[in-house]
N, C-alpha and C. Protein backbone atom coordinates (compact mmCIF):
# COMPACT_ATOMS: atom_id res chain seq x y z
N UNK A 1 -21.12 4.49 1.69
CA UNK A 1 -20.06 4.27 2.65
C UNK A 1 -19.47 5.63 3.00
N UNK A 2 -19.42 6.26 4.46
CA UNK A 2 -18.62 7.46 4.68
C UNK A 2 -17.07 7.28 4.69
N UNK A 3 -16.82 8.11 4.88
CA UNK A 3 -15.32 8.68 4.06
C UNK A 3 -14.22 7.73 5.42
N UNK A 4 -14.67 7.58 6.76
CA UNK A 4 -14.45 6.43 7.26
C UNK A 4 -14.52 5.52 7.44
N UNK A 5 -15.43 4.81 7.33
CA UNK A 5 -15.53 3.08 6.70
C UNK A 5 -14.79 2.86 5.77
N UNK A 6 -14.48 3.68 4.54
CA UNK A 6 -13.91 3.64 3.44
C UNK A 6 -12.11 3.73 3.60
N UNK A 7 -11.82 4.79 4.69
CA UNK A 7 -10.56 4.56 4.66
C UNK A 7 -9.90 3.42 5.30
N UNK A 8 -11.19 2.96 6.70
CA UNK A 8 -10.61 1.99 7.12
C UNK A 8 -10.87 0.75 6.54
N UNK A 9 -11.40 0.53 5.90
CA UNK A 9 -11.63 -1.28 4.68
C UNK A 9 -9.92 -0.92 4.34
N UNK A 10 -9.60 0.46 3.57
CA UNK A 10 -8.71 0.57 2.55
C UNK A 10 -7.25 0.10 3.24
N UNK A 11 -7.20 0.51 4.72
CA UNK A 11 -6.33 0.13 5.18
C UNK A 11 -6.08 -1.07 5.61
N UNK A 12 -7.71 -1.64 5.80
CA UNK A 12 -7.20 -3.03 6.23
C UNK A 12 -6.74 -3.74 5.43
N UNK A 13 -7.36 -3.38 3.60
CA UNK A 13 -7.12 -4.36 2.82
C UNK A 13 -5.48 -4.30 2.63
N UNK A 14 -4.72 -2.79 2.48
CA UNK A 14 -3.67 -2.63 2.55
C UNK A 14 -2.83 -3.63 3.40
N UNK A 15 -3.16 -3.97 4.64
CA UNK A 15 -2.07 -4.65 5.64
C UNK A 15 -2.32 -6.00 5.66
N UNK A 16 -3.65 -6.49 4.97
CA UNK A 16 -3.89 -7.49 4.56
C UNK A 16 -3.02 -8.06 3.32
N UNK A 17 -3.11 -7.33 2.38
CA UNK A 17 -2.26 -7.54 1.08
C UNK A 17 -0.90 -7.38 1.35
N UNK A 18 -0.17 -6.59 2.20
CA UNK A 18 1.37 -6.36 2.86
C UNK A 18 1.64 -7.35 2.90
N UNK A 19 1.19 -7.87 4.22
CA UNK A 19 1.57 -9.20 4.83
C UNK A 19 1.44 -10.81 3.55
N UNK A 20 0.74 -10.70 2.99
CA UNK A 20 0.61 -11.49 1.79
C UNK A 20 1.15 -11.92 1.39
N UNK A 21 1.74 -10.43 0.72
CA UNK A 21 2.85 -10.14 -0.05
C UNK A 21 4.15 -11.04 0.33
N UNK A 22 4.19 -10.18 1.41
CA UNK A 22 5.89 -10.39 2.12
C UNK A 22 6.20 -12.32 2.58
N UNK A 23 4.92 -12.53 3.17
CA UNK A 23 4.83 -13.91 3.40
C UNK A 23 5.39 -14.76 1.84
N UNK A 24 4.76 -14.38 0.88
CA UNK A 24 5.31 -15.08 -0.22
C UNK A 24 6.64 -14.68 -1.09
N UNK A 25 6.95 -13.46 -0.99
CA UNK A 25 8.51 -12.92 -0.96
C UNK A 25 9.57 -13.33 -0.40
N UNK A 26 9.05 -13.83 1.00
CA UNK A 26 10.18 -14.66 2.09
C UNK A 26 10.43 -16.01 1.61
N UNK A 27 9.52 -16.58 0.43
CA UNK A 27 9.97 -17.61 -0.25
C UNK A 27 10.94 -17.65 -1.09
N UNK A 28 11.21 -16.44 -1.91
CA UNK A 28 12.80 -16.26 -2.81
C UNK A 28 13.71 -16.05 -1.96
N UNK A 29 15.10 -16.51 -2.53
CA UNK A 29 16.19 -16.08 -1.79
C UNK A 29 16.30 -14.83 -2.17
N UNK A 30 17.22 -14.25 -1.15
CA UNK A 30 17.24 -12.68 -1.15
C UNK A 30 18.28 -12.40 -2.61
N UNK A 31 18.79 -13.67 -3.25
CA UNK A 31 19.03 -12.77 -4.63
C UNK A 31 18.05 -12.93 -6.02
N UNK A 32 17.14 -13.74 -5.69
CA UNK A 32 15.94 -14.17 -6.75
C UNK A 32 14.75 -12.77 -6.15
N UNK A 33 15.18 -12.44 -5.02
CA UNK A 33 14.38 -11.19 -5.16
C UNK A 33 14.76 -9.53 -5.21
N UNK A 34 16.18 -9.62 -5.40
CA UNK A 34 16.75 -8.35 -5.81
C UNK A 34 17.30 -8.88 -7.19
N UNK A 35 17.12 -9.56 -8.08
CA UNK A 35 16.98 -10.06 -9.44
C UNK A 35 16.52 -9.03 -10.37
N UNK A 36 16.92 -8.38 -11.28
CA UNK A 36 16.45 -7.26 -11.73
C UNK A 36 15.45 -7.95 -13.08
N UNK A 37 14.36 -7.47 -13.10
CA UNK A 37 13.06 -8.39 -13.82
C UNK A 37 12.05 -7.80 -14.89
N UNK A 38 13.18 -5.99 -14.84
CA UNK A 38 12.90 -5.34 -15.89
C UNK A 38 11.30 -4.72 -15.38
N UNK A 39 11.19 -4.63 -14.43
CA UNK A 39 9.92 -4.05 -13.58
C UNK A 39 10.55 -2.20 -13.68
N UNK A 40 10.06 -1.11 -13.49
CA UNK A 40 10.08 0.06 -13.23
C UNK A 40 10.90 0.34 -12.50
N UNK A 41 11.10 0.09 -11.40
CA UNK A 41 12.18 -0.43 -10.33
C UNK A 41 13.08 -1.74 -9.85
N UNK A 42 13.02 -2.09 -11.42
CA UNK A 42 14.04 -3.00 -11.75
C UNK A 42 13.12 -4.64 -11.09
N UNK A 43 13.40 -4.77 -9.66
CA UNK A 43 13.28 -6.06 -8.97
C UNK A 43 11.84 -6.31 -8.07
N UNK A 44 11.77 -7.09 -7.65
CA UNK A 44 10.82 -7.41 -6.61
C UNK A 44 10.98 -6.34 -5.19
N UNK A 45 12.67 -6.55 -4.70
CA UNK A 45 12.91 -6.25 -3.79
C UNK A 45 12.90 -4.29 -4.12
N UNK A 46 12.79 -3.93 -5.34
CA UNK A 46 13.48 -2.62 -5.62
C UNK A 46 12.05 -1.81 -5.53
N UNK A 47 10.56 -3.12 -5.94
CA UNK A 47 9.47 -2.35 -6.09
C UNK A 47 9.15 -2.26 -4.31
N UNK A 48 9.23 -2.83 -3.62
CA UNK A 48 8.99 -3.01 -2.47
C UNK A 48 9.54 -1.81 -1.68
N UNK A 49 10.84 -1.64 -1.87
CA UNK A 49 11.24 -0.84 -1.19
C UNK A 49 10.65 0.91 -1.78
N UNK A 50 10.29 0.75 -3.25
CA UNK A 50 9.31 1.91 -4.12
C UNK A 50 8.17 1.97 -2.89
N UNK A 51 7.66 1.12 -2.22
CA UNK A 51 6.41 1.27 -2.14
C UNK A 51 6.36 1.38 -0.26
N UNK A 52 7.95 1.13 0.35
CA UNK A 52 8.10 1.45 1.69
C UNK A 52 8.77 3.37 1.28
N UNK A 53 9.30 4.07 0.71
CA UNK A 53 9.17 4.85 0.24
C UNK A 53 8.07 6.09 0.16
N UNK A 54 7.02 5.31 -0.82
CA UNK A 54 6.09 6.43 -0.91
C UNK A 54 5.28 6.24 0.29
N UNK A 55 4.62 5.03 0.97
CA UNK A 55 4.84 5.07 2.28
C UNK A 55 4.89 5.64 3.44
N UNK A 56 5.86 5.86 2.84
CA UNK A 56 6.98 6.76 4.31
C UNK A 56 6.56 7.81 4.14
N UNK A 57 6.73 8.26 2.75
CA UNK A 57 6.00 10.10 2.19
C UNK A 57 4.55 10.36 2.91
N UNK A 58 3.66 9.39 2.34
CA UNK A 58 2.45 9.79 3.35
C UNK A 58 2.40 9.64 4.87
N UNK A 59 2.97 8.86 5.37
CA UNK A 59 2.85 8.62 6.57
C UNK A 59 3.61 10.15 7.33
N UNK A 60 4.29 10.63 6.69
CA UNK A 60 5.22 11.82 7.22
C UNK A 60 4.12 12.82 6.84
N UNK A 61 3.26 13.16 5.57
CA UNK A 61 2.36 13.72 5.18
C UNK A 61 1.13 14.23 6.26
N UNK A 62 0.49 12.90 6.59
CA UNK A 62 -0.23 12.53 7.52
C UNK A 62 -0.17 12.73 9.45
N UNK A 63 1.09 13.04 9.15
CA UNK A 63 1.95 13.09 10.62
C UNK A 63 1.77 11.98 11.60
N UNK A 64 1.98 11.01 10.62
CA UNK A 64 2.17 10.02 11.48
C UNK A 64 3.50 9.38 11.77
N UNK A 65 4.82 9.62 11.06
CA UNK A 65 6.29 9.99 11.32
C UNK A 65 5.91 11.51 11.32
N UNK A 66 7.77 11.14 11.84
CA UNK A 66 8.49 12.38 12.07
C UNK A 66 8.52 13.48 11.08
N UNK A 67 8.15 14.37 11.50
CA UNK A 67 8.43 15.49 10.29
C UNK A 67 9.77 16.01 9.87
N UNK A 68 10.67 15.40 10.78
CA UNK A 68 12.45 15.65 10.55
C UNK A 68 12.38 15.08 9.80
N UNK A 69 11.95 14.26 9.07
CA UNK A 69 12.89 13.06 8.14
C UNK A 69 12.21 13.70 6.86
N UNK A 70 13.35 13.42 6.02
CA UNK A 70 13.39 13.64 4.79
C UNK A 70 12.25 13.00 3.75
N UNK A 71 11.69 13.07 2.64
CA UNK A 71 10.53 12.48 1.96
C UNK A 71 12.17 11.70 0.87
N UNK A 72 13.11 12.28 0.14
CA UNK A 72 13.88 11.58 -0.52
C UNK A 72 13.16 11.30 -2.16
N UNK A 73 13.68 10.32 -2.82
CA UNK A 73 13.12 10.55 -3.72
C UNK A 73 12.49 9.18 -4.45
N UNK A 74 11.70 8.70 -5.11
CA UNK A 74 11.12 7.58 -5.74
C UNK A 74 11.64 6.20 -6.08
N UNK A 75 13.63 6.47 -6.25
CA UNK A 75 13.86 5.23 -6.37
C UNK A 75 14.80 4.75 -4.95
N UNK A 76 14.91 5.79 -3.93
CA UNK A 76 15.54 5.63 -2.80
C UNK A 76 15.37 4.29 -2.24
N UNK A 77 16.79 3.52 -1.88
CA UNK A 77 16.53 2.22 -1.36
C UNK A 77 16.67 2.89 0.03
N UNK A 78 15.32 2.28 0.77
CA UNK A 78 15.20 2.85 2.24
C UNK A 78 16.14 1.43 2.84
N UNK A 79 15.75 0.01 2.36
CA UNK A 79 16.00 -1.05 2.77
C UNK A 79 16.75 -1.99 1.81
N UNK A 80 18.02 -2.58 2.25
CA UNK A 80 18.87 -3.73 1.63
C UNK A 80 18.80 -4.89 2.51
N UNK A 81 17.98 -5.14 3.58
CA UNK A 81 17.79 -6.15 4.06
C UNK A 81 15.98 -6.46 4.10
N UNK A 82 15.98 -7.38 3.75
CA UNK A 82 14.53 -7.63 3.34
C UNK A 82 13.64 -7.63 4.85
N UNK A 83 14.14 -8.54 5.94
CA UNK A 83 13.72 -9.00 7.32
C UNK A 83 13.54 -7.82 7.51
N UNK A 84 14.32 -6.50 7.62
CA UNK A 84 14.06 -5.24 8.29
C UNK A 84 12.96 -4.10 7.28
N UNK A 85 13.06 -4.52 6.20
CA UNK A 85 12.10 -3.98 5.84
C UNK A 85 10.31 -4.42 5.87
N UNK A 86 10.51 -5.74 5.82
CA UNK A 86 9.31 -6.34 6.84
C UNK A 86 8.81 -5.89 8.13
N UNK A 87 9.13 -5.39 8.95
CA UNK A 87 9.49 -5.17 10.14
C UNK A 87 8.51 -3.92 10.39
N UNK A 88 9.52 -3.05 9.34
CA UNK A 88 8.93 -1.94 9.11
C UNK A 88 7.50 -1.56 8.46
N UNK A 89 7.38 -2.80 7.27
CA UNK A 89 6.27 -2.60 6.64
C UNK A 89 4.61 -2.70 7.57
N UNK A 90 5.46 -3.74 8.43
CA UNK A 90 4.40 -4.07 9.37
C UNK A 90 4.05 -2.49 10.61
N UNK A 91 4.89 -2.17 11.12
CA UNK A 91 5.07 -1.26 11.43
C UNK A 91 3.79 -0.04 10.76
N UNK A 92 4.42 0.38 9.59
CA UNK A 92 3.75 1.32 8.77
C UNK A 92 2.50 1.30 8.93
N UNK A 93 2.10 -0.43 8.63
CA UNK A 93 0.48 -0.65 8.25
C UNK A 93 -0.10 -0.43 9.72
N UNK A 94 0.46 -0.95 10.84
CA UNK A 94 0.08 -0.95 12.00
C UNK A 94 -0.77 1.17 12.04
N UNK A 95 0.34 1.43 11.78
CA UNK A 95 0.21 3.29 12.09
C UNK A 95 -0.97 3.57 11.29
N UNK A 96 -0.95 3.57 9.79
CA UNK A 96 -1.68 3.85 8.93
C UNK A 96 -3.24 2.80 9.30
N UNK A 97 -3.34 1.74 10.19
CA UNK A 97 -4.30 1.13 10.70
C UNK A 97 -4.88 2.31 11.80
N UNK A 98 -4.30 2.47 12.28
CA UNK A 98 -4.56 3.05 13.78
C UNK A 98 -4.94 4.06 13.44
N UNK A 99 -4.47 5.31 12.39
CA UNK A 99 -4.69 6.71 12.24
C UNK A 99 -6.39 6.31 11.52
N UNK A 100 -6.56 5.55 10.74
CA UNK A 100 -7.94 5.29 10.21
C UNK A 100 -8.92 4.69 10.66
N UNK A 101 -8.83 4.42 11.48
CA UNK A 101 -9.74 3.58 12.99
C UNK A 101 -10.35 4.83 13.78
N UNK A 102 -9.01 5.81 13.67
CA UNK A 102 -9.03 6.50 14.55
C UNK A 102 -9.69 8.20 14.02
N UNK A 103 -9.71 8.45 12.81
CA UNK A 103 -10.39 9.09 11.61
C UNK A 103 -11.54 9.49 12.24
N UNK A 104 -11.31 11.00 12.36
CA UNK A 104 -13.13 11.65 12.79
C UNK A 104 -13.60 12.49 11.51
N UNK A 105 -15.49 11.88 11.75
CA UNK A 105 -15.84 12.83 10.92
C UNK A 105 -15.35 14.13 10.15
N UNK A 106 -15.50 14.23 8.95
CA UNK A 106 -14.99 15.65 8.00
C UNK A 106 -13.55 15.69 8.36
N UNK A 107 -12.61 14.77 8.99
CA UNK A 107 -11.29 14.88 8.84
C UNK A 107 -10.56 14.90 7.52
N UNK A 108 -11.40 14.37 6.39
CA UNK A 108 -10.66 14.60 4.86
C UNK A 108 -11.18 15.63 4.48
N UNK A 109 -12.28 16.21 5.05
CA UNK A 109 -12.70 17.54 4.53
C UNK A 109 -12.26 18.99 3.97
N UNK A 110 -10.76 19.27 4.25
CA UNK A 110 -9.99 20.07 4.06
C UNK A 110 -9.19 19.84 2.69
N UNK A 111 -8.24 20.96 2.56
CA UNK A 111 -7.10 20.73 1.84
C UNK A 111 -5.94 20.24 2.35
N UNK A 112 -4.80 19.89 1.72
CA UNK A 112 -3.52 19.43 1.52
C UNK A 112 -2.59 20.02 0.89
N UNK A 113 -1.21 21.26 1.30
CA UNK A 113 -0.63 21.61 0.58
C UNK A 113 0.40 20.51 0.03
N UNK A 114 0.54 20.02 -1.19
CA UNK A 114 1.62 18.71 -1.49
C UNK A 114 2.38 19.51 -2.41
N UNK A 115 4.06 19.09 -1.78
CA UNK A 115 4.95 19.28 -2.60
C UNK A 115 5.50 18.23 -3.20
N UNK A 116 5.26 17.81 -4.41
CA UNK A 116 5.89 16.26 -4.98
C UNK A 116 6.83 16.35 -5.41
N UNK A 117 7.78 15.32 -4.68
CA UNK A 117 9.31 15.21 -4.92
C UNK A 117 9.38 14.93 -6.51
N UNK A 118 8.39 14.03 -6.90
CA UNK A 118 8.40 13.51 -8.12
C UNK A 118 8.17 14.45 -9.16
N UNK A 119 7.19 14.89 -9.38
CA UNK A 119 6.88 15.66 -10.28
C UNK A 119 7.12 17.45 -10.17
N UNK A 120 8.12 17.85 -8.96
CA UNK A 120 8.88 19.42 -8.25
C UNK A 120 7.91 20.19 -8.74
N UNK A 121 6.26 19.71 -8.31
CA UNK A 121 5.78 20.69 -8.36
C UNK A 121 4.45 20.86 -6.99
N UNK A 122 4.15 21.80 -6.68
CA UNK A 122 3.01 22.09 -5.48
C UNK A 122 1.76 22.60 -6.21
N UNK A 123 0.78 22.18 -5.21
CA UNK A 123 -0.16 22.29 -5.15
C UNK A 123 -1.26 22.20 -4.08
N UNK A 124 -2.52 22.47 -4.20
CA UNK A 124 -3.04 22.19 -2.97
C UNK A 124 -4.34 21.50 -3.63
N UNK A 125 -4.59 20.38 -3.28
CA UNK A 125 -5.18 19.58 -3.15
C UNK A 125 -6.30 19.03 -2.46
N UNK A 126 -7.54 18.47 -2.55
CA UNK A 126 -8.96 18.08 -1.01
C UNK A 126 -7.56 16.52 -0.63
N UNK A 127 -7.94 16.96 1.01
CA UNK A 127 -7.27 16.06 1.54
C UNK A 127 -7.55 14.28 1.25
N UNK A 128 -8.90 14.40 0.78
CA UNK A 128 -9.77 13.19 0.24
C UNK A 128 -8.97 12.16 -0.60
N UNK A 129 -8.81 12.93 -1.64
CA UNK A 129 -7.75 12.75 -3.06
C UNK A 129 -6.43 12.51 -2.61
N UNK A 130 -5.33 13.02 -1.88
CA UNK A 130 -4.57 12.84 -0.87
C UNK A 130 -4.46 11.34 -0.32
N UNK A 131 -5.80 11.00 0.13
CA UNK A 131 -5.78 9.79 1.09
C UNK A 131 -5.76 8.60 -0.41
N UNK A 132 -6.90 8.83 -1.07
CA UNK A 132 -7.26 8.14 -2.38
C UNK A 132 -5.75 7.32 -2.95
N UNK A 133 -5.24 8.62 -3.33
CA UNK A 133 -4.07 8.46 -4.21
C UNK A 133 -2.90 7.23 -3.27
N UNK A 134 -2.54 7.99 -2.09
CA UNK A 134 -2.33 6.77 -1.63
C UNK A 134 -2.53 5.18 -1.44
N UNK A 135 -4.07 4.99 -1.35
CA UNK A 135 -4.50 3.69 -1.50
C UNK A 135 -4.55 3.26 -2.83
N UNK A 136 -4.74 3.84 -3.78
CA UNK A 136 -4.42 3.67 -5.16
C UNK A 136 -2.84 3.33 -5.80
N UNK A 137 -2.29 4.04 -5.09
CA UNK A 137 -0.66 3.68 -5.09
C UNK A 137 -0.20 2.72 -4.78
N UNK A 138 -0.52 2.24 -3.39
CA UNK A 138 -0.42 0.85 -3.50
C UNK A 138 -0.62 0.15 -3.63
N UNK A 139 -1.90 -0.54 -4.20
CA UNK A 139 -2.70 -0.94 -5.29
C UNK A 139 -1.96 -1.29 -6.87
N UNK A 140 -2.00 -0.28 -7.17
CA UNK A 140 -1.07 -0.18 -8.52
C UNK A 140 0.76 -0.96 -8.23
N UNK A 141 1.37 -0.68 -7.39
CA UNK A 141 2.74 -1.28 -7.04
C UNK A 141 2.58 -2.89 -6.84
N UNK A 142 1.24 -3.15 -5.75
CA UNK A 142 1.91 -4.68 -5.23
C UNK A 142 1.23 -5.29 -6.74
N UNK A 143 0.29 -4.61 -7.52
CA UNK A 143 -0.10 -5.68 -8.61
C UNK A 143 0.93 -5.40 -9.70
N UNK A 144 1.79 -4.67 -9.54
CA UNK A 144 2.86 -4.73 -10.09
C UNK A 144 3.91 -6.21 -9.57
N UNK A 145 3.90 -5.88 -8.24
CA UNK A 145 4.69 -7.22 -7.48
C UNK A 145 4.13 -8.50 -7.55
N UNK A 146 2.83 -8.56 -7.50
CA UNK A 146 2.02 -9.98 -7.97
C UNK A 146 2.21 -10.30 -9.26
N UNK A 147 2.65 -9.54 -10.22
CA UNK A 147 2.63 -9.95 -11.69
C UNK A 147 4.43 -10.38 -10.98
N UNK A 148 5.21 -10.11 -11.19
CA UNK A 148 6.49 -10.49 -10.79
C UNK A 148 6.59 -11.76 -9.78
N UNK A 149 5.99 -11.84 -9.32
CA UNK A 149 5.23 -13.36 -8.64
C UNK A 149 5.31 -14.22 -8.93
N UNK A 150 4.18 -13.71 -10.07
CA UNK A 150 3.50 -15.04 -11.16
C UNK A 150 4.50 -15.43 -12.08
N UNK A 151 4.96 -14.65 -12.49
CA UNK A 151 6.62 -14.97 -13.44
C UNK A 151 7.58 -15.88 -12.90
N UNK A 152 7.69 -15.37 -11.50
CA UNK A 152 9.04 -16.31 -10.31
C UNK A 152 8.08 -17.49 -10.16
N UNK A 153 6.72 -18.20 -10.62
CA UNK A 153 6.24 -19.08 -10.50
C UNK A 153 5.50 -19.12 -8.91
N UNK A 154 5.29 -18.42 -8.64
CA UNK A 154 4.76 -17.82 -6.78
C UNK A 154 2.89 -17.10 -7.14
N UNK A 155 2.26 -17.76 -6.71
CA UNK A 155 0.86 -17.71 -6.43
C UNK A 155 0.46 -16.71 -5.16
N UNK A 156 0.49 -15.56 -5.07
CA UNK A 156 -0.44 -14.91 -4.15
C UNK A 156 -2.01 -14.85 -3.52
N UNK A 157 -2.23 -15.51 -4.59
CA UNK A 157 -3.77 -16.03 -4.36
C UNK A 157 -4.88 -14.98 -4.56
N UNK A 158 -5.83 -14.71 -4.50
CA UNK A 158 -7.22 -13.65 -3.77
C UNK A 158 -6.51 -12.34 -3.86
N UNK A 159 -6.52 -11.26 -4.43
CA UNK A 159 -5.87 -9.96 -4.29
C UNK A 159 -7.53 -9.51 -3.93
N UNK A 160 -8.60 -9.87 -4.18
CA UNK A 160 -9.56 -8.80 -3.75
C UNK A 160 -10.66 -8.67 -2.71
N UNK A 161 -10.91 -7.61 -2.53
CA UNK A 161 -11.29 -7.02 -1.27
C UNK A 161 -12.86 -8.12 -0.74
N UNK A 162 -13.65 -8.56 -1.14
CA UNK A 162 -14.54 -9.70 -1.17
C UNK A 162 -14.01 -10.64 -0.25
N UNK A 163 -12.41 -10.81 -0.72
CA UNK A 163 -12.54 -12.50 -0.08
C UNK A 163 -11.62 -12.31 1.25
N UNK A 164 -11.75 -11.04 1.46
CA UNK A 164 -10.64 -10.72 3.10
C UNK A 164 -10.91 -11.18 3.90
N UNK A 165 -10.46 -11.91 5.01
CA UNK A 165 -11.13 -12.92 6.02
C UNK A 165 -12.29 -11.78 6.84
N UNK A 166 -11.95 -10.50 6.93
CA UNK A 166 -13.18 -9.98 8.01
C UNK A 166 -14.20 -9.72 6.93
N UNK A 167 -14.39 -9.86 5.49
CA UNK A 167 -15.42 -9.47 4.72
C UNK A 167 -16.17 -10.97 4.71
N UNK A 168 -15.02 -11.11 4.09
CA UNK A 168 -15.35 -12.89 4.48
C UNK A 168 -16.83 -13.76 5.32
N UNK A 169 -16.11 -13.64 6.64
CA UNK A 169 -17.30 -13.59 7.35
C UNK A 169 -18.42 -13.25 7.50
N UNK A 170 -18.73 -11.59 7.00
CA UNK A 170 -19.91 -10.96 6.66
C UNK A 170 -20.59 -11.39 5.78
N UNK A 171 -20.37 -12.62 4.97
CA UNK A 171 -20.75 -12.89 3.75
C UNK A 171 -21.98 -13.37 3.87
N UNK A 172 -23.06 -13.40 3.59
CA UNK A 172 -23.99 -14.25 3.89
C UNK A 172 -24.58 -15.08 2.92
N UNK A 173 -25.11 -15.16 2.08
CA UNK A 173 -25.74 -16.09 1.42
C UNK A 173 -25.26 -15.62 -0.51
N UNK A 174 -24.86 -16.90 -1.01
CA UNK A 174 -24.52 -16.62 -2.46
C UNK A 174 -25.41 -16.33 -3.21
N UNK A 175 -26.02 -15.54 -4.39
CA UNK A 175 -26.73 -15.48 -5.29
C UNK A 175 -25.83 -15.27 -6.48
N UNK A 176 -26.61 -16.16 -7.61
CA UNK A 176 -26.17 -15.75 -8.89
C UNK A 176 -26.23 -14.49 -9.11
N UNK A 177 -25.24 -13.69 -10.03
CA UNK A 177 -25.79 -12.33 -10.63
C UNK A 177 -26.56 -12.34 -11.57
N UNK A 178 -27.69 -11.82 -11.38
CA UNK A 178 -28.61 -12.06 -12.72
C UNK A 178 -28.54 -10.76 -13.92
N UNK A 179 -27.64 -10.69 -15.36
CA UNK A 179 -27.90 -10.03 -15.95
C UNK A 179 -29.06 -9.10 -16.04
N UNK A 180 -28.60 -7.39 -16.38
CA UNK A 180 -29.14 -6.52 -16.49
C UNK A 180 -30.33 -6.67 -17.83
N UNK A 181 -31.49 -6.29 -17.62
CA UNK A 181 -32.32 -6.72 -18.92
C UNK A 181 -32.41 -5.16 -19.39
């Protein structure tokens, strides 16, 4: 798979899993989901907004926001209203859809100077790893938020990339896996 096919599955699965997400989030009331649940960032609503956040960092990274705006820092509540942070999330994925659609050859091919708010330190980085870490990031957060889910008694269903409705389709015929001899 080239380094574009790959980012764009990653994004789709991303805005695929967003929307998921949020669809089954809009089922708690907005205080069963700022409920603090002993998660890293305390709540449902607290990881969410963790993860509109870092987010925001790449997307500003990427130049796909504004470069005026501030990166801030890891536990920054960007959002206290859930509807508007939806809004936004959709938003995000939309951009981060479009910039990877839109992805030309050897565009990760370079470096990345990153200054991490988190860890106040720089470096320079293959832009590759850059993109990676991101999709890995959020990865790691919403299965953080799906376990918090499953606790509030809330079923997300399918988290993996196989059963996405456009893979879905491609599917063609089942075979058993036949053990390695």
């Amino acid at each position: 798979m080239n380094q574009h096919d790959y980012v764009t599955l990653m994004a789709e699965y991303n805005a695929w899993m967003n929307r998921r997400m949020f669809e089954v989030c809009a089922g708690l009331s907005d205080e069963e989901r700022k409920r603090d649940r002993g998660a890293f960032f305390g709540s449902i609503h607290g990881t969410l907004n963790h993860l509109m956040w870092a987010d925001r960092a790449y997307l500003i990274r990427l130049g796909l926001l504004g470069a005026d705006l501030e990166i801030g820092r890891p536990g920054d509540v960007l959002f206290d209203d859930f509807e508007a942070m939806r809004a936004e999330r959709e938003r995000f994925d939309d951009l981060l859809l479009g910039w990877a659609r839109g992805l030309e050859e050897g565009a990760l091919s370079g470096t990345y100077a990153l200054r991490s708010a988190v860890y106040r330190r720089a470096r320079r980085i293959p832009m590759v790893v850059l993109i990676v870490q991101m999709f890995n990031h959020q990865t790691h957060h919403r299965g953080q938020i799906t376990t918090l889910l499953s606790q509030a008694g809330l079923d997300i269903g399918s988290t993996d990339i196989p059963w996405m409705p456009h893979v879905d389709a491609l599917a063609t015929e089942e075979r058993p896996l036949t053990p390695a001899t």
